[in-house]
Protein backbone atom coordinates (compact mmCIF):
# COMPACT_ATOMS: atom_id res chain seq x y z
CA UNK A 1 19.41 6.79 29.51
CA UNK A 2 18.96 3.43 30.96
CA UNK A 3 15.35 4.00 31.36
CA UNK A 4 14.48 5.48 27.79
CA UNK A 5 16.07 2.40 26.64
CA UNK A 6 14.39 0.09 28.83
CA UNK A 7 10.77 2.67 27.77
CA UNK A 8 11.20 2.30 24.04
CA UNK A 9 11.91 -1.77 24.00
CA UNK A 10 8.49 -1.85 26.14
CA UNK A 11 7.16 0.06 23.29
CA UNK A 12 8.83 -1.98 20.64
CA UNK A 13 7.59 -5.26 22.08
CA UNK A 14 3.64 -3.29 22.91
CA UNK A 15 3.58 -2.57 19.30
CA UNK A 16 4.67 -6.43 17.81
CA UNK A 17 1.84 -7.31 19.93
CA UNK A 18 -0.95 -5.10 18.37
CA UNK A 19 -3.20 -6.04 15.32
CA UNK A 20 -2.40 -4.91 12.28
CA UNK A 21 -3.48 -3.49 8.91
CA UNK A 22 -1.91 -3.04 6.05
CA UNK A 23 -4.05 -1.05 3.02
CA UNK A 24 -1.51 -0.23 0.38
CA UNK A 25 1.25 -2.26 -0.27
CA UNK A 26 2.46 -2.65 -3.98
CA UNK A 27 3.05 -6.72 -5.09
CA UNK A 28 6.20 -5.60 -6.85
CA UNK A 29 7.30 -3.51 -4.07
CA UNK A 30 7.61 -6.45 -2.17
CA UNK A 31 9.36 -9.15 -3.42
CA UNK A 32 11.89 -10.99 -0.91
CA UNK A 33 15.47 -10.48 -2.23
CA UNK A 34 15.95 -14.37 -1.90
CA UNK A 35 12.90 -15.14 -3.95
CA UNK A 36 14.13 -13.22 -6.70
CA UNK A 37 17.56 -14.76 -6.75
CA UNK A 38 15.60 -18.32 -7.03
CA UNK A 39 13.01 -17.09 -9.64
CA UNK A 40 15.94 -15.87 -11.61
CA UNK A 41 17.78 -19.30 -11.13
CA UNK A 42 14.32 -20.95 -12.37
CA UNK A 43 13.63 -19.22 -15.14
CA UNK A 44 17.12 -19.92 -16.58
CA UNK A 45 18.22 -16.17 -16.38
CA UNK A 46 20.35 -16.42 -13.22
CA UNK A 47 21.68 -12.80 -11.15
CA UNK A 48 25.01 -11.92 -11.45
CA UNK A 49 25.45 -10.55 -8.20
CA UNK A 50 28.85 -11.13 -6.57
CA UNK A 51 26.85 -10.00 -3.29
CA UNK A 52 23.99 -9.88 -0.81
CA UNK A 53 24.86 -5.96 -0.54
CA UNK A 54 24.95 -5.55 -4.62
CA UNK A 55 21.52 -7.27 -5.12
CA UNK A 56 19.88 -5.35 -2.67
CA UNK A 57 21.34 -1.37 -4.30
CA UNK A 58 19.29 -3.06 -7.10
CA UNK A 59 16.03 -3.94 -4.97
CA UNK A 60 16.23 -1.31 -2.11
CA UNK A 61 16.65 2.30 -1.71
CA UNK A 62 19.48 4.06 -0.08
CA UNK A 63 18.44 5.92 3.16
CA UNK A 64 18.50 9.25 0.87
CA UNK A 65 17.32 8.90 -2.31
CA UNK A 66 17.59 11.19 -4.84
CA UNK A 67 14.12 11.22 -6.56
CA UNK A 68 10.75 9.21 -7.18
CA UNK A 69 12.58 8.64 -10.71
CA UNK A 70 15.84 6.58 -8.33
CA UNK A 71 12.95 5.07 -6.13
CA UNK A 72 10.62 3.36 -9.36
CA UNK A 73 13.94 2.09 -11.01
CA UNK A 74 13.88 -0.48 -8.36
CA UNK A 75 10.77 -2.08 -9.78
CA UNK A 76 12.14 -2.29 -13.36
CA UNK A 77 14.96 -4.66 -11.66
CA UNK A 78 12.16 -7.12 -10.23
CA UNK A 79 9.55 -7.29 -12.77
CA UNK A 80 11.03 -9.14 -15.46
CA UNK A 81 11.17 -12.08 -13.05
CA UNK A 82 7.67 -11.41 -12.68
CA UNK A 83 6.00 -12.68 -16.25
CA UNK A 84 5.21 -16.06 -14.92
CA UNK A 85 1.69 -17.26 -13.25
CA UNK A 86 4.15 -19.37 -10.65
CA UNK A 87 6.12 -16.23 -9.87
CA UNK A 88 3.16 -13.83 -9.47
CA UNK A 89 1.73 -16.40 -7.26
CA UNK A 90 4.45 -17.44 -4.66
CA UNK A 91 5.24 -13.20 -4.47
CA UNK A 92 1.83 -13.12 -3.09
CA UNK A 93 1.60 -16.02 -0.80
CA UNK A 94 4.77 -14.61 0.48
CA UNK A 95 3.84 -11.17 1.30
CA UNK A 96 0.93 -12.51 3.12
CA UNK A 97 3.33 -14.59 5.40
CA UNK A 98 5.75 -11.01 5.62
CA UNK A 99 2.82 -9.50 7.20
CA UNK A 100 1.45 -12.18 9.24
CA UNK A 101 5.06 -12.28 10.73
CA UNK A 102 3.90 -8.85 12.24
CA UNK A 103 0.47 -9.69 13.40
CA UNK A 104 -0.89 -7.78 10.20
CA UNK A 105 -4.59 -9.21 10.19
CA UNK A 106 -5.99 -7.87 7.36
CA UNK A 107 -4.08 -7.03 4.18
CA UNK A 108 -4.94 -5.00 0.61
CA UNK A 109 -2.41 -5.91 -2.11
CA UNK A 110 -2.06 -4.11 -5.12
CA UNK A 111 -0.93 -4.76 -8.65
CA UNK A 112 -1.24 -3.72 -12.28
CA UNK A 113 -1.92 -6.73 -14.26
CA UNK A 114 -0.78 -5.34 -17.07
CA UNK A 115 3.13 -4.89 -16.34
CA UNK A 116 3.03 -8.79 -16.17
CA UNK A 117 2.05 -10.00 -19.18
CA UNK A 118 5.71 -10.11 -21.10
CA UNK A 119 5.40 -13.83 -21.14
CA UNK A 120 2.00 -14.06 -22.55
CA UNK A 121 -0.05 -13.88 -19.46
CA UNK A 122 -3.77 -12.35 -20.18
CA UNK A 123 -4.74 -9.51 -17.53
CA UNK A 124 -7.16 -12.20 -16.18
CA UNK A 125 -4.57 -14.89 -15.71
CA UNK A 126 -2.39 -12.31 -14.01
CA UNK A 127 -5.02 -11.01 -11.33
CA UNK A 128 -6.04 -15.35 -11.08
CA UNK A 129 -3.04 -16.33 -10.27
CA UNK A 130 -2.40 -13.40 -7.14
CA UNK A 131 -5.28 -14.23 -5.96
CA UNK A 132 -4.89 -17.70 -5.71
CA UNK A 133 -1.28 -16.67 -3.80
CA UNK A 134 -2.96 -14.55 -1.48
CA UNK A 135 -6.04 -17.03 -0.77
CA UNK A 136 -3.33 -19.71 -0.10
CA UNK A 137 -1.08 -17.51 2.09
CA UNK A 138 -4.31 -16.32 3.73
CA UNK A 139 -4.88 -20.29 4.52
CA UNK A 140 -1.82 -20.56 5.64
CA UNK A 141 -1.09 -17.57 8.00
CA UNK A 142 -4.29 -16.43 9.34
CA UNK A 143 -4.18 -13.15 7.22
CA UNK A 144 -7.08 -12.09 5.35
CA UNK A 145 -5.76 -10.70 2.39
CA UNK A 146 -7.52 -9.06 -0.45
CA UNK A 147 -6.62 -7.07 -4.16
CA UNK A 148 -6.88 -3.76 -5.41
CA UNK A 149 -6.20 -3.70 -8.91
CA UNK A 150 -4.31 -0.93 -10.73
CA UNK A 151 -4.97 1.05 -14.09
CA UNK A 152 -1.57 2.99 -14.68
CA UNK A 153 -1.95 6.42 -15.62
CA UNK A 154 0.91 6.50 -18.37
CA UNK A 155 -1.13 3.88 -20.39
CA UNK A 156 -3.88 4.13 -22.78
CA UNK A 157 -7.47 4.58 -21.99
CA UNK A 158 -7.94 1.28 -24.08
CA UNK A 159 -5.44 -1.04 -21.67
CA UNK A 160 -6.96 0.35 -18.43
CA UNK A 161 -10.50 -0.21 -19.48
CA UNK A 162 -9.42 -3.69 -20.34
CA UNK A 163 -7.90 -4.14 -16.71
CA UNK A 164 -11.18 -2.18 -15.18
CA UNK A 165 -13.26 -5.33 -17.21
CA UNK A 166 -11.07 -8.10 -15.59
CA UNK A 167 -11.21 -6.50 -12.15
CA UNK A 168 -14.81 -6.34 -12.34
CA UNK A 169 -15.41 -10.01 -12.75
CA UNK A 170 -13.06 -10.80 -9.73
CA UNK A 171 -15.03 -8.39 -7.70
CA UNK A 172 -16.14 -10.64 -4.37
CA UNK A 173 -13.94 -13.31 -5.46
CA UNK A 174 -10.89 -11.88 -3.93
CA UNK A 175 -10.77 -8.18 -5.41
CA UNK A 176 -11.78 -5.39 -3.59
CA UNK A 177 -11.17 -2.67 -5.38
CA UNK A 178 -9.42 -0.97 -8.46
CA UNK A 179 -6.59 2.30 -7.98
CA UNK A 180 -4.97 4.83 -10.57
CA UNK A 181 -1.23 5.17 -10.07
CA UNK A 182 1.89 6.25 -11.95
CA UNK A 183 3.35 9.64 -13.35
CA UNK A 184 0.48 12.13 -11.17
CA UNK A 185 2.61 15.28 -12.24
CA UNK A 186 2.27 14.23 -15.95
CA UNK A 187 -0.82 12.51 -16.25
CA UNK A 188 -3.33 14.55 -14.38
CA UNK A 189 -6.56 12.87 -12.38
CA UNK A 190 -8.81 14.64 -14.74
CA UNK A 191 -7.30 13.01 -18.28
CA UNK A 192 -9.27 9.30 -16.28
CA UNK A 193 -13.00 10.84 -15.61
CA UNK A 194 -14.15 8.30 -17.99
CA UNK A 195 -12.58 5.60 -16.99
CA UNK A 196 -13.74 5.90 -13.67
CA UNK A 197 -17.04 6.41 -14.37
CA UNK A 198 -17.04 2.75 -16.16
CA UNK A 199 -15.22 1.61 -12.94
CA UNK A 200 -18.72 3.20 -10.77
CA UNK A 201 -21.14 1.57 -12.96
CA UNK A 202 -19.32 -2.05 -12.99
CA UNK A 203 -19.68 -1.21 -8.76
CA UNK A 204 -15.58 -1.23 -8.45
CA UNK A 205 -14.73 0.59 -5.06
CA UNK A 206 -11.75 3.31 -6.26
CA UNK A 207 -9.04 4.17 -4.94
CA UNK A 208 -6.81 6.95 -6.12
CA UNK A 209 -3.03 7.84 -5.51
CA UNK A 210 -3.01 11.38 -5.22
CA UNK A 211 -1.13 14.19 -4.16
CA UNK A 212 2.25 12.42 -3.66
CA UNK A 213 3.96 13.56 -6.65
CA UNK A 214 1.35 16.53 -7.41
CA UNK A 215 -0.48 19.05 -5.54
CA UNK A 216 -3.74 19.67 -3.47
CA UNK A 217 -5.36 19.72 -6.73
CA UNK A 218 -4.92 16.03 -7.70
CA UNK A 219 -6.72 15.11 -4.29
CA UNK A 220 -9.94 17.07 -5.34
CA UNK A 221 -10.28 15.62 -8.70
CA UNK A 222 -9.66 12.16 -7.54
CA UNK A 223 -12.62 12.59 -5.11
CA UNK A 224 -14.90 14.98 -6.77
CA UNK A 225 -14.60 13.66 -10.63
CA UNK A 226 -13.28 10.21 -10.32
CA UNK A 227 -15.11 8.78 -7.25
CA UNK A 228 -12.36 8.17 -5.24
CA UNK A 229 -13.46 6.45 -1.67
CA UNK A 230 -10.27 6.66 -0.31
CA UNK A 231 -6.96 8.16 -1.48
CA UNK A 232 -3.49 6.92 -1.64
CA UNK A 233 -0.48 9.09 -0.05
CA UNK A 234 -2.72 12.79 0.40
CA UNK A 235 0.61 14.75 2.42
CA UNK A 236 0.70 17.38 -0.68
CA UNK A 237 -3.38 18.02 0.34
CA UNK A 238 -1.97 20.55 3.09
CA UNK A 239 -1.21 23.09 -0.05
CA UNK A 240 -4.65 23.79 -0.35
CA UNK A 241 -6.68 24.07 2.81
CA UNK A 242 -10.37 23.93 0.67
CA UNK A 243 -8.74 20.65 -0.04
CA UNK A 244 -8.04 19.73 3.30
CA UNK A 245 -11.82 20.45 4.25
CA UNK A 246 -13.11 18.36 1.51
CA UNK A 247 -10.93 15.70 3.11
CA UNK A 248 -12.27 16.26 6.48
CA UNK A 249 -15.95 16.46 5.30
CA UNK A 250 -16.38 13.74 3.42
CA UNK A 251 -14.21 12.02 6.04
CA UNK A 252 -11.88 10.20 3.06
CA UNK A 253 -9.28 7.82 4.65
CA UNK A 254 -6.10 8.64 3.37
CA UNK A 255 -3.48 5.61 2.93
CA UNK A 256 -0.66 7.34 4.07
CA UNK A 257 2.87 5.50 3.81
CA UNK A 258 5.14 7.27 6.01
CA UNK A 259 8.51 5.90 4.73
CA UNK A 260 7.87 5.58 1.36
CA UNK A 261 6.82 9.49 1.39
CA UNK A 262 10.50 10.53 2.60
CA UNK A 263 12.79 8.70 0.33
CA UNK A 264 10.35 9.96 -2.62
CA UNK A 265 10.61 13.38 -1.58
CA UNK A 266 7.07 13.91 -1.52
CA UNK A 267 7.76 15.68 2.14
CA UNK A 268 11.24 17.42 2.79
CA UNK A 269 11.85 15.87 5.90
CA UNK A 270 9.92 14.06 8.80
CA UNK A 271 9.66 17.60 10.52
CA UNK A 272 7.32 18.58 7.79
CA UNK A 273 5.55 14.63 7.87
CA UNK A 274 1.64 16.44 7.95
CA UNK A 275 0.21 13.03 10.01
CA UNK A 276 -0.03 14.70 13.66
CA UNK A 277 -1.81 17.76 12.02
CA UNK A 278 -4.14 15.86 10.18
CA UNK A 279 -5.04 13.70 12.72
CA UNK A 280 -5.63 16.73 15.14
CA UNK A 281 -8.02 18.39 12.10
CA UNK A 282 -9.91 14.79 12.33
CA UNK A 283 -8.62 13.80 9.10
CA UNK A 284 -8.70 10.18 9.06
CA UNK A 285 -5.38 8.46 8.53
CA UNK A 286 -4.29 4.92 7.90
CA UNK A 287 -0.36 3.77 7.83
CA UNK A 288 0.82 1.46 5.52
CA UNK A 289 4.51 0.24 3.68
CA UNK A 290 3.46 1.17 0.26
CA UNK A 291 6.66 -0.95 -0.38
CA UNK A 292 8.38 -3.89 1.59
CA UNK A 293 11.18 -4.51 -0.16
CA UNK A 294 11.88 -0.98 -2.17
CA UNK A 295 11.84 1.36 1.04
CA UNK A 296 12.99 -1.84 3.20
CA UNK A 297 10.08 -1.07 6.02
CA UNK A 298 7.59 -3.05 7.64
CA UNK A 299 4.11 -1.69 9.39
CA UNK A 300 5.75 -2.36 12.89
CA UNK A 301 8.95 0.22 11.22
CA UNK A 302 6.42 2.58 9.80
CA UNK A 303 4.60 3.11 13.79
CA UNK A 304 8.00 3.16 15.27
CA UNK A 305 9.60 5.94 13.17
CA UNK A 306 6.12 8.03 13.42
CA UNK A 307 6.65 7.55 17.46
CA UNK A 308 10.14 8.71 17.10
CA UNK A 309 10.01 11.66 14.61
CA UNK A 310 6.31 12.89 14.35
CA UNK A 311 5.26 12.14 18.60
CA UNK A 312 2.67 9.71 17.84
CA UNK A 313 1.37 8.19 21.10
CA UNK A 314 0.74 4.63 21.30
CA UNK A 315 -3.16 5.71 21.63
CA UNK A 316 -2.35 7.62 18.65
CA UNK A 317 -1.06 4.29 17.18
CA UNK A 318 -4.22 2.58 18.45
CA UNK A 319 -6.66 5.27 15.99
CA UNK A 320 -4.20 4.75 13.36
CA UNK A 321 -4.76 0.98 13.21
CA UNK A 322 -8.27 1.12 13.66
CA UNK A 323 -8.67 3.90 11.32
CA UNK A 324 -7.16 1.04 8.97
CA UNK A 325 -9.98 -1.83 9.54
CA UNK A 326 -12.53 0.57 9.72
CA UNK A 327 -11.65 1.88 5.99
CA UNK A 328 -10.86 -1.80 4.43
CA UNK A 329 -12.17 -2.79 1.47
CA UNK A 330 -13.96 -5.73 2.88
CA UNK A 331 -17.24 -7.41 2.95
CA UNK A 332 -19.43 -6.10 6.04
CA UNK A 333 -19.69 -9.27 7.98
CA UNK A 334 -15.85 -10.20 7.83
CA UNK A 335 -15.02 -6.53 8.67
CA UNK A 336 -17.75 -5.93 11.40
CA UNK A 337 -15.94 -9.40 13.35
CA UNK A 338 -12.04 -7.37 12.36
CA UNK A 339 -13.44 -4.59 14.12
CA UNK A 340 -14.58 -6.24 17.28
CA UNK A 341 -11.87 -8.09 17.59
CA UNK A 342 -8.89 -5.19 17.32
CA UNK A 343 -10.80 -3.03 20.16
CA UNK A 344 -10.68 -5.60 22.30
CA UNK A 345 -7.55 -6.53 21.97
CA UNK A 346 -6.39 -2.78 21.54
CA UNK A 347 -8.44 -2.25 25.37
CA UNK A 348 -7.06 -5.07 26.53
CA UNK A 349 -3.03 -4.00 25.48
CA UNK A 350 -4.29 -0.86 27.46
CA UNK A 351 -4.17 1.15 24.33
CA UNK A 352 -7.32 3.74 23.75
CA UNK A 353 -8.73 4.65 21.13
């Protein structure tokens, strides 16, 4: 016993030590519990919490939730706090210095513009003032960190093609990329073909989440009619095996977010979690917290719980993370240097890959 104990703090303190990527993580998601309670005390609408424990059942999960419908009530909570160019903007400096505090070197934050704009904020104010958060953590911690930029499938085509214009002029200046995201059972991939096809011409990298909270199907469309580069979540893929081929063909990266897939009940149980298969099929698979603060995780949690439920090796850990740089969203040069840099670090931690 002594020895498994002494073998998984060796791996513990292996894996701190590794670079890091992170490709989808949600802004809202993340918010540190103490930051709210001072945005709230700053904007004059203060918490009534009478403790640490009540404020977080309001930011965080319980170990089993109930539903994606329990897990997305936890952003309702945070976002009113969020209507402010200040708030927006110290939210992303400070998930840029939550990752750096893991050795996360490259970072992808995402955001929909439009669910801050209560306050009077125009969608370009909103995406100027993240970026300007993440450029100043990025100065500040070492992390590169970048935007993808969210159209939300439960609003109308005229809002999202607003938010696809406003991403588009950010493009190289900090965004990276623009995602679909929201109700996937309700609002099918195929109702956003147009939309999409504006996002191609205007030279916007996509991103779609997709097969999460609906089937094999979802995956397909995103990829085949919408353009997708790289999808979001992918476990429900395995329902359709044509699916799973496409997948493996076209060799599209999935963003898978281990954690985040469990308490949303897009897989049963960790038994069922699809990564080991995939990555045997030579799928290729990324691992990311979708959401800090909301499934309380970090990157180093999400490798740790795949060693301990799923028997990923630390090689395996090794692909996963370079999987991750090799799929960023990043300009060739910057990402070419990322690259060099994590395999020789990776070699030189002993880890193969």
């Amino acid at each position: 016993m002594t020895l498994v104990k002494e073998q998984s703090a060796a791996v513990i303190a292996l894996l701190s030590q590794l670079p890091k990527v992170d490709l989808h993580v949600h802004l809202d998601g993340s918010v540190k519990p103490d930051t709210l309670v001072e945005l709230a005390r700053e904007q004059g609408n203060p918490l009534q919490m009478e403790s640490n424990t009540e404020l977080l059942s309001h930011m965080q999960v319980e170990e089993h939730c109930e539903s994606l419908k329990e897990y997305l009530e936890k952003f309702s909570f945070v976002l009113p706090y969020l209507q402010t160019g200040a708030a927006i903007e110290r939210v992303a400096y400070e998930l840029v210095e939550q990752a750096a505090n893991e050795n996360v070197r490259y970072i992808e934050v995402r955001f929909a513009p439009q669910l801050h704009r209560i306050q009077g904020l125009t969608n370009n104010e909103v995406i100027a003032h993240v970026l300007a958060g993440l450029q100043r953590g990025e100065q500040t911690f070492g992390t590169i960190a970048r935007a993808i930029i969210i159209c939300l499938r439960s609003h109308s085509y005229e809002i999202n093609t607003e938010v696809i214009k406003e991403a588009a002029r950010f493009l190289e200046k900090g965004v990276v990329a623009v995602d679909l995201a929201g109700d996937e059972a309700s609002f099918p991939a195929k109702l956003f073909r147009q939309l999409f096809e504006e996002a191609k011409q205007l030279g916007l990298p996509i991103t779609i989440h997709a097969g999460e909270a609906a089937g094999a199907a979802s995956v397909k469309v995103a990829i085949t009619e919408l353009g997708a580069v790289r999808i979001g979540h992918g476990v429900r893929m395995l329902e359709d095996s044509e699916v799973v081929g496409l997948v493996k063909e076209q060799q599209i990266p999935l963003e898978m977010c281990p954690l985040s897939n469990i308490q949303t009940k897009a897989v049963s149980s960790w038994a069922n979690y699809p990564i080991r298969g995939y990555m045997e099929q030579g799928i290729v698979v990324t691992v990311n917290t979708d959401n800090r603060t909301v499934s309380h995780t970090t990157i180093q949690k999400e490798y740790e719980l795949l060693i301990a439920h799923c028997g990923l090796t630390l090689d395996d850990i090794g692909t996963v993370i370079m999987n991750g740089i090799k799929a960023a969203f990043l300009e060739d040069n910057v990402k070419q240097l990322l690259i060099e840099q994590f395999e020789q670090e990776l070699a030189a931690s002993g880890v193969l890959v």
